[in-house]
Structures are given as C-alpha cells and as structure tokens.
Protein backbone atom coordinates (compact mmCIF):
# COMPACT_ATOMS: atom_id res chain seq x y z
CA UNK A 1 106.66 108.52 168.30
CA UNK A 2 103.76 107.27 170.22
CA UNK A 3 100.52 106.68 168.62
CA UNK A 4 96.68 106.44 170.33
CA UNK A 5 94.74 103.13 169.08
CA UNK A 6 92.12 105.40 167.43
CA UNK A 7 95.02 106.27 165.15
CA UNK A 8 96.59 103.01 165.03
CA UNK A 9 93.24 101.28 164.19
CA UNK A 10 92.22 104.27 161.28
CA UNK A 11 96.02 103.72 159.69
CA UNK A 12 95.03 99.86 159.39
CA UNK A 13 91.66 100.42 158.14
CA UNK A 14 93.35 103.06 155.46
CA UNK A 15 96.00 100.67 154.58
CA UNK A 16 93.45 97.73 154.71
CA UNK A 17 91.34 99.71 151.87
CA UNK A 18 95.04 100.12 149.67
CA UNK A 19 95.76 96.42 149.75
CA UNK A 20 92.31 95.93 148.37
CA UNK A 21 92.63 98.51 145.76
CA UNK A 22 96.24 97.08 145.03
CA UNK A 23 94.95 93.48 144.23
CA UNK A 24 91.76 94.69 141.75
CA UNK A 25 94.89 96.37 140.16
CA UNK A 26 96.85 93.42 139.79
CA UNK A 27 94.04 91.31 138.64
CA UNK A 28 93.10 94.12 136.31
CA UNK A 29 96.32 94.40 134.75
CA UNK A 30 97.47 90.43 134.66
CA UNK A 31 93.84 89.82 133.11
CA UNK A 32 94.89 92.14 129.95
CA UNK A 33 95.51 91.20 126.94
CA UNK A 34 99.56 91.56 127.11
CA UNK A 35 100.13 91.11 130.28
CA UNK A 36 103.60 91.29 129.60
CA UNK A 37 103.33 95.20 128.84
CA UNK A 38 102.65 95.77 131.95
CA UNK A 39 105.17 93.72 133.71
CA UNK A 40 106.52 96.96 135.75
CA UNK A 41 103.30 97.51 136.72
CA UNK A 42 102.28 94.40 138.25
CA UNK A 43 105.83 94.10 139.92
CA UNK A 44 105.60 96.97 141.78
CA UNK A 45 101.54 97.01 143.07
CA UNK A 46 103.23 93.42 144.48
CA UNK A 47 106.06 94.69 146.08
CA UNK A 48 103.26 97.57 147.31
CA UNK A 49 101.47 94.93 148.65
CA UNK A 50 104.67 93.20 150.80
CA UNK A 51 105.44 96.58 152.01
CA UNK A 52 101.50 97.97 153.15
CA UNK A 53 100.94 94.01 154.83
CA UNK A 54 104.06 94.17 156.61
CA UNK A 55 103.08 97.88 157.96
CA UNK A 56 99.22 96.07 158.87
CA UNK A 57 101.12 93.10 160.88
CA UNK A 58 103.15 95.95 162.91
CA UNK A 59 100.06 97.81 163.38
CA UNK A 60 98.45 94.79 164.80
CA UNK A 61 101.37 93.43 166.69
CA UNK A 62 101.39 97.15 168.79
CA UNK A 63 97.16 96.59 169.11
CA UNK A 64 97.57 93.65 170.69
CA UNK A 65 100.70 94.14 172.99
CA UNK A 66 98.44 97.08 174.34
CA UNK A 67 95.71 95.00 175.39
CA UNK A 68 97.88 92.66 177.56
C-alpha cells in the first residue's frame, strides 16, 4: 500500500505522542510503591515502546528515501 507524506508524517506524530505517553507510564508505575506488582505492566508498555520506535524509524526511513 502506498502512503502520501501528509499521512506518513501524521502516523509519526501520532505514534510520537504514544511513546511519550508510554514512558510517563513506565515511570509512573516503576516509581510505585511495589513495583514488583506491576511487573506485567511495565514489561509490556516496554515491549510497546520497541514495537511503536521501530514503526517511527520505518516511517522515517520511507520520508527520507522520498526526498532523494
């Protein structure tokens, strides 16, 4: 499927705002007081955050092959 910049650049911007909202969570839930409880938690806003940077480095990597 072929996608026009404006949508290319308003998926990274969407998935720029998750990431951001991911890490408050993890800092939010590492800074309780039992951590531990919310192990699950924590493990899989992280492996959210892999997954959502990986998608923001293809995003980018298709921007800039477009404008050479």
């Amino acid at each position: 499927m072929v996608y026009s910049e404006e949508e290319l650049l308003e998926a990274k911007r969407q998935i720029d705002s998750t990431l951001h909202k991911l890490a408050e969570t993890i800092k939010t839930l590492e800074g309780k007081e039992n951590p531990a409880r919310y192990k699950s938690q924590i493990t899989l806003a992280k492996r959210r955050i892999q997954a959502f940077t990986l998608a923001v480095d293809l995003i980018q990597r298709e921007l800039e092959q477009r404008t050479t």
